[in-house]
Protein backbone atom coordinates (compact mmCIF):
# COMPACT_ATOMS: atom_id res chain seq x y z
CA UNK A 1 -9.97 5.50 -2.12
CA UNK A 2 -7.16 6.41 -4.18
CA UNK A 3 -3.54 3.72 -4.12
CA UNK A 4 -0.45 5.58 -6.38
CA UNK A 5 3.16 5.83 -5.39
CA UNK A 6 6.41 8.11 -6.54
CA UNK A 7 6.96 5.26 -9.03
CA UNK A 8 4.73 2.67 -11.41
CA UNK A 9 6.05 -0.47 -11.58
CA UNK A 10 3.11 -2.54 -12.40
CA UNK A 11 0.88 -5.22 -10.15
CA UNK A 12 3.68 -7.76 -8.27
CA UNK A 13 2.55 -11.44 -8.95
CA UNK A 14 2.81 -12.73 -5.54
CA UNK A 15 0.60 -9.71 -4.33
CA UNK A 16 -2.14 -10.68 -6.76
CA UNK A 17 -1.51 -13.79 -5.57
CA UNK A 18 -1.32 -14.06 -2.26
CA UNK A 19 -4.61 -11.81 -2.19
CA UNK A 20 -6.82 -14.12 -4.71
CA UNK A 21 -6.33 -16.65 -1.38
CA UNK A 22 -8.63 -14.28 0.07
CA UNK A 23 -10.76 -14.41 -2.46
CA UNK A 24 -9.76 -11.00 -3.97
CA UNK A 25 -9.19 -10.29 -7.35
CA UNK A 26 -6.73 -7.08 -7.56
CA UNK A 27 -5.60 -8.50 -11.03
CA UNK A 28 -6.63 -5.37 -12.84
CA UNK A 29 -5.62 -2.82 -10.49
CA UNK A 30 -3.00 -0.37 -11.63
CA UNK A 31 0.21 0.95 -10.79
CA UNK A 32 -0.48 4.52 -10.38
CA UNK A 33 2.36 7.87 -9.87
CA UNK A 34 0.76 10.46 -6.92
CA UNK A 35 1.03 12.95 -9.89
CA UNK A 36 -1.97 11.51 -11.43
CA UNK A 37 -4.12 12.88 -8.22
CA UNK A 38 -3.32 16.46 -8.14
CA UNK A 39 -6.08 18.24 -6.84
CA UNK A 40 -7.88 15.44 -4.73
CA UNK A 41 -9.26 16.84 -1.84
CA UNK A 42 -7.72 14.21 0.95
CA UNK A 43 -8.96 13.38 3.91
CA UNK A 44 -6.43 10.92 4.77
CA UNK A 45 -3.14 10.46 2.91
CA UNK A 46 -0.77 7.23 3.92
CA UNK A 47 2.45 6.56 3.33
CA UNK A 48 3.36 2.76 3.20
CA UNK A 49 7.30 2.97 3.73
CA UNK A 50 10.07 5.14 4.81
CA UNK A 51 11.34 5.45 1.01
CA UNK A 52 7.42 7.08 0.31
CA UNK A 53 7.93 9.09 3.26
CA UNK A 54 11.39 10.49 2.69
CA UNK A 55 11.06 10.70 -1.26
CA UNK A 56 7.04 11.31 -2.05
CA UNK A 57 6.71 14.89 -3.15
CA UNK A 58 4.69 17.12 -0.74
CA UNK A 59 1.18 16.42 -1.99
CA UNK A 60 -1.21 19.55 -0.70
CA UNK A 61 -4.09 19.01 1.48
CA UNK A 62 -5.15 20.87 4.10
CA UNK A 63 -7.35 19.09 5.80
CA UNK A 64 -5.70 15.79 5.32
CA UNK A 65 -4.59 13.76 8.16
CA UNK A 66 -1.16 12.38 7.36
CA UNK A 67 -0.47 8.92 9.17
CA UNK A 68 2.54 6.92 8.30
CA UNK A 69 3.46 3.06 8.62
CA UNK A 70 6.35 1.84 7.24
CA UNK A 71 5.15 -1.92 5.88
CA UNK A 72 7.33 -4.96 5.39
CA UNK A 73 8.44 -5.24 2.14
CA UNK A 74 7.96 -8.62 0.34
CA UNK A 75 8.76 -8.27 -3.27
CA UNK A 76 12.59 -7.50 -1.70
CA UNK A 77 12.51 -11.27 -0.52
CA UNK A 78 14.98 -13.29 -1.90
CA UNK A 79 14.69 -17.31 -1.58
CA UNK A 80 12.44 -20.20 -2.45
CA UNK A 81 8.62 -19.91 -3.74
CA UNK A 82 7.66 -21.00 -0.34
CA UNK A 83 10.01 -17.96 1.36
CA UNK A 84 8.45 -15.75 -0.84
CA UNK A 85 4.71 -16.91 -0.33
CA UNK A 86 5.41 -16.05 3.30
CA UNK A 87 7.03 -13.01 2.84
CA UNK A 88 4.01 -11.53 0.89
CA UNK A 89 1.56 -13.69 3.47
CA UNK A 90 3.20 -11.39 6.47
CA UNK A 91 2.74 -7.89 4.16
CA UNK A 92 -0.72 -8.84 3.62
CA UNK A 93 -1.39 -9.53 7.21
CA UNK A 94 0.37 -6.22 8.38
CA UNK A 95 -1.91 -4.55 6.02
CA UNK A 96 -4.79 -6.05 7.53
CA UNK A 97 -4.26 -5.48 11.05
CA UNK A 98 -3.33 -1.70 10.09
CA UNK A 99 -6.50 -1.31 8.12
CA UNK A 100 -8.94 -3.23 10.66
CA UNK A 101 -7.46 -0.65 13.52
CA UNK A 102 -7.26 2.36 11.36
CA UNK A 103 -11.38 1.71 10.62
CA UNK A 104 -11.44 1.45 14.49
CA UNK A 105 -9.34 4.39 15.28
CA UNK A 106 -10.27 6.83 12.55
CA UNK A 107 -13.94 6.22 11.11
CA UNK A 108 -15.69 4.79 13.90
């Protein structure tokens, strides 16, 4: 599994964050351009948000499966610690559910 975007910006606090509640330590992930992939032979690519989706460049794959969810945003949340925790808490739930029925819908 491969993560990388149309721009690096480096690991958000509050997602490391708000994932080490679950008990999982993304704290030396990276922030990784779709560049650095050429050549991958896909079976799935995923686009997170309608900016990725309007702006990522075509990345070649024939047999890929493209799927597309656009995901609430939370490092645009502007407001207390607490708003924030929840904003990231509702991203990291969306995730979830997506990834517990994309298992179900497309490996099982």
């Amino acid at each position: 599994m491969y993560s990388a975007g149309i721009e690096t910006h480096g690991l958000n606090p509050g997602a490391v964050a708000i994932m080490k509640e679950d008990k999982i330590d993304i704290s030396e992930h990276t922030s990784n351009n779709v560049d650095e992939y050429e050549g991958v032979p896909w079976d799935y690519i995923i686009t997170v948000c309608d900016h990725a989706r309007e702006n990522c460049p075509y990345i070649p794959s024939k047999e890929a499966k493209r799927i597309h969810h656009n995901f609430f945003d939370p490092s645009k949340v502007i407001g207390t610690e607490e708003e924030k925790h929840e904003a990231f808490l509702k991203a990291r739930n969306e995730i979830r559910e997506f990834c517990k029925q994309f298992v179900e819908t497309q490996l099982s």
